[in-house]
Protein backbone atom coordinates (compact mmCIF):
# COMPACT_ATOMS: atom_id res chain seq x y z
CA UNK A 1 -19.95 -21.04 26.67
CA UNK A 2 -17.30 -18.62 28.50
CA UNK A 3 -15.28 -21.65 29.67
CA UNK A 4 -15.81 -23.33 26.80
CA UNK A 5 -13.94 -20.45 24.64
CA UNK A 6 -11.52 -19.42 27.38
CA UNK A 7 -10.89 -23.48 27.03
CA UNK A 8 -10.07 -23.19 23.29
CA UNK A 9 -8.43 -19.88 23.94
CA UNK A 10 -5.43 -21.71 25.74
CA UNK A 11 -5.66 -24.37 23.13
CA UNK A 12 -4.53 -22.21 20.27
CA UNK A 13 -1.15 -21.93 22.36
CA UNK A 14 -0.64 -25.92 22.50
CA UNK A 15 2.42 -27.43 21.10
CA UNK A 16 0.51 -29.83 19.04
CA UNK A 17 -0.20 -28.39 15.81
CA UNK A 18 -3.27 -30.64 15.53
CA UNK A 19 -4.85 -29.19 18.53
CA UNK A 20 -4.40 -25.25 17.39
CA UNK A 21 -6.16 -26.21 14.38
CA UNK A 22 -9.23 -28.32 16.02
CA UNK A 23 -9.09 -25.04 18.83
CA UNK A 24 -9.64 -22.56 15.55
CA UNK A 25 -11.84 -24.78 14.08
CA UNK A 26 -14.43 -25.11 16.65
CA UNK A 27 -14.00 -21.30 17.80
CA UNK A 28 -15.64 -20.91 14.53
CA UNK A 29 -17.98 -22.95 15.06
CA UNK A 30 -19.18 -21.33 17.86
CA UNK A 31 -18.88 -18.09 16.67
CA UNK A 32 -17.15 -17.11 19.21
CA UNK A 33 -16.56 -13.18 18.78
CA UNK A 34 -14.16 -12.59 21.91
CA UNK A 35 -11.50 -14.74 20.42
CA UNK A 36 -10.59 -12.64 16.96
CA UNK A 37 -7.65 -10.98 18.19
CA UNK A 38 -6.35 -15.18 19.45
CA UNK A 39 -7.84 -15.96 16.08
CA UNK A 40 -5.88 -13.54 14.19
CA UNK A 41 -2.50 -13.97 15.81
CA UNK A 42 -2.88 -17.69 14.73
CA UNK A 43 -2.64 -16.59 11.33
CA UNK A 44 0.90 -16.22 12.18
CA UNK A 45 1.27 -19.75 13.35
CA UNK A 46 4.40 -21.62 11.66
CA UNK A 47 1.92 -24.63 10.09
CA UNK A 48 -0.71 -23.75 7.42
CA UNK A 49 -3.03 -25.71 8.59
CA UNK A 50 -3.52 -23.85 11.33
CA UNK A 51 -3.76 -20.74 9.40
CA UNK A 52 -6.30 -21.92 7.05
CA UNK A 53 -8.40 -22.94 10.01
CA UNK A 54 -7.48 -19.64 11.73
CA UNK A 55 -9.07 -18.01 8.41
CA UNK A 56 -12.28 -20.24 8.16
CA UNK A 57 -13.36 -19.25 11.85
CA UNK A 58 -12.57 -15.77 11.46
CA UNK A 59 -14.83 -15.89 8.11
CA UNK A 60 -17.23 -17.56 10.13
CA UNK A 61 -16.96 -14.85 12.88
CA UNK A 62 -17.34 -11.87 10.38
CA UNK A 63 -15.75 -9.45 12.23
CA UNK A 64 -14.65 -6.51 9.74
CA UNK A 65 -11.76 -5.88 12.06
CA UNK A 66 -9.99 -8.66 10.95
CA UNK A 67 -10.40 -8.05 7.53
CA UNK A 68 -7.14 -6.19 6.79
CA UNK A 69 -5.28 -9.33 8.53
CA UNK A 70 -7.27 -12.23 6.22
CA UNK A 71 -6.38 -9.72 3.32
CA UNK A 72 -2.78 -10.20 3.82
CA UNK A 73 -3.10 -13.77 3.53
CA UNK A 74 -4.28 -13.79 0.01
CA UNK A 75 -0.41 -13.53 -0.76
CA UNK A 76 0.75 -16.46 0.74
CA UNK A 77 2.50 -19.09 -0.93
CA UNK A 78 0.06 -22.14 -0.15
CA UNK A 79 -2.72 -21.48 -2.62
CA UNK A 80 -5.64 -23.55 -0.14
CA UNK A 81 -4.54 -20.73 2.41
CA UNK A 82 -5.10 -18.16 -0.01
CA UNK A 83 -8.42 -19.59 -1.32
CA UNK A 84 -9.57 -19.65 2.26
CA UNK A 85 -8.70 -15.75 2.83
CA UNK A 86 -10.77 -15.08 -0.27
CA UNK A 87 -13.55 -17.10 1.06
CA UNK A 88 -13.37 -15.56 4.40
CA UNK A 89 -13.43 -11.60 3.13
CA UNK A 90 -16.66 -12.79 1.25
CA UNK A 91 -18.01 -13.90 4.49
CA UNK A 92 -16.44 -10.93 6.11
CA UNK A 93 -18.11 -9.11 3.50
CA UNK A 94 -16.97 -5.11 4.58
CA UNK A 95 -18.28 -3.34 1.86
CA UNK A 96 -16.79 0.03 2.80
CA UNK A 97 -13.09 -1.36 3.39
CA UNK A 98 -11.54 -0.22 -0.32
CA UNK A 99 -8.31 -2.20 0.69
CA UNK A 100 -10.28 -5.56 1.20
CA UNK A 101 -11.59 -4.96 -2.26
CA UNK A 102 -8.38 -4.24 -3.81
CA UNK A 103 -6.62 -7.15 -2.25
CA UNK A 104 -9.75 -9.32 -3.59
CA UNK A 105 -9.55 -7.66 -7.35
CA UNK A 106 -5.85 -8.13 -7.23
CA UNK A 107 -5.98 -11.93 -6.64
CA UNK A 108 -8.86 -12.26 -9.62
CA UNK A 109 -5.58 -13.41 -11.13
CA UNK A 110 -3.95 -15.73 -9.27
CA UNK A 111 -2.03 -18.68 -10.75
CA UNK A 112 -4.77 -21.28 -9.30
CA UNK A 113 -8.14 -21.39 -10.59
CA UNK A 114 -9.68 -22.87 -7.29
CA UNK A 115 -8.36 -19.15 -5.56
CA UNK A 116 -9.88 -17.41 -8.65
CA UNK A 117 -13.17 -18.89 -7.82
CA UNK A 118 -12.67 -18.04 -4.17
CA UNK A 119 -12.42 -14.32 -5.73
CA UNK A 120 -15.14 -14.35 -7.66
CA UNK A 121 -17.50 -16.26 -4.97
CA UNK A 122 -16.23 -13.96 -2.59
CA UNK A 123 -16.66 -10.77 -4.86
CA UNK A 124 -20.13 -11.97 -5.60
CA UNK A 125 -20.95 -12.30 -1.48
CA UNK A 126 -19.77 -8.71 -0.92
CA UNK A 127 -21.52 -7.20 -4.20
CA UNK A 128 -24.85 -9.03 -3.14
CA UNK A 129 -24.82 -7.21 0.75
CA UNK A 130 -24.25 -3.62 -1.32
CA UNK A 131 -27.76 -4.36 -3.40
């Protein structure tokens, strides 16, 4: 699998849009823990598509380091990227990280009602692990 991932790694850097987001979308798949920091500077990444699939492997991944980064993406002007970002922190699920919850309470009143069910799903993911 460590060709496989150091494969995708390079991937997220191709100029084809398309192929960043397939890269980020099958490094979720596998689960692939060694590629959140690629992961999370393709949140950055100048299409949204790629950031939404950026978001939906690091969910996958659930890595609380990245948690402060999907956070910030709860603000961002595309409302599918922001319902990803609240679906992710519920799979990211840190209960301890106050930030991540006050990001996710914040956006419990976002214009779209498909990102306030991504809140509340999410919110309901993180309150189940504290049980």
């Amino acid at each position: 699998q460590a060709e496989t991932t150091a494969a995708l790694l390079t991937a997220l850097h191709d100029d084809a849009w398309q192929v960043r987001e397939e890269a980020a979308t099958t490094l979720g798949k596998l689960r692939a823990a060694e590629s959140r920091d690629a992961l999370i500077e393709a949140l950055g990444d100048a299409y949204w598509q790629v950031r939404l699939r950026a978001l939906r492997a690091l969910g996958q991944i659930g890595d609380a380091a990245s948690a402060t980064h999907v956070a910030a993406l709860l603000s961002h002007p595309i409302s599918n990227v922001r319902k990803e970002a609240a679906l992710a922190l519920g799979e990211i699920g840190e209960t301890s990280d106050a930030q991540m919850l006050t990001a996710l309470e914040a956006a419990r009143t976002d214009a779209d009602p498909e990102v306030r069910k991504a809140v509340r799903i999410a919110l309901a993911q993180i309150a189940g692990r504290i049980r």
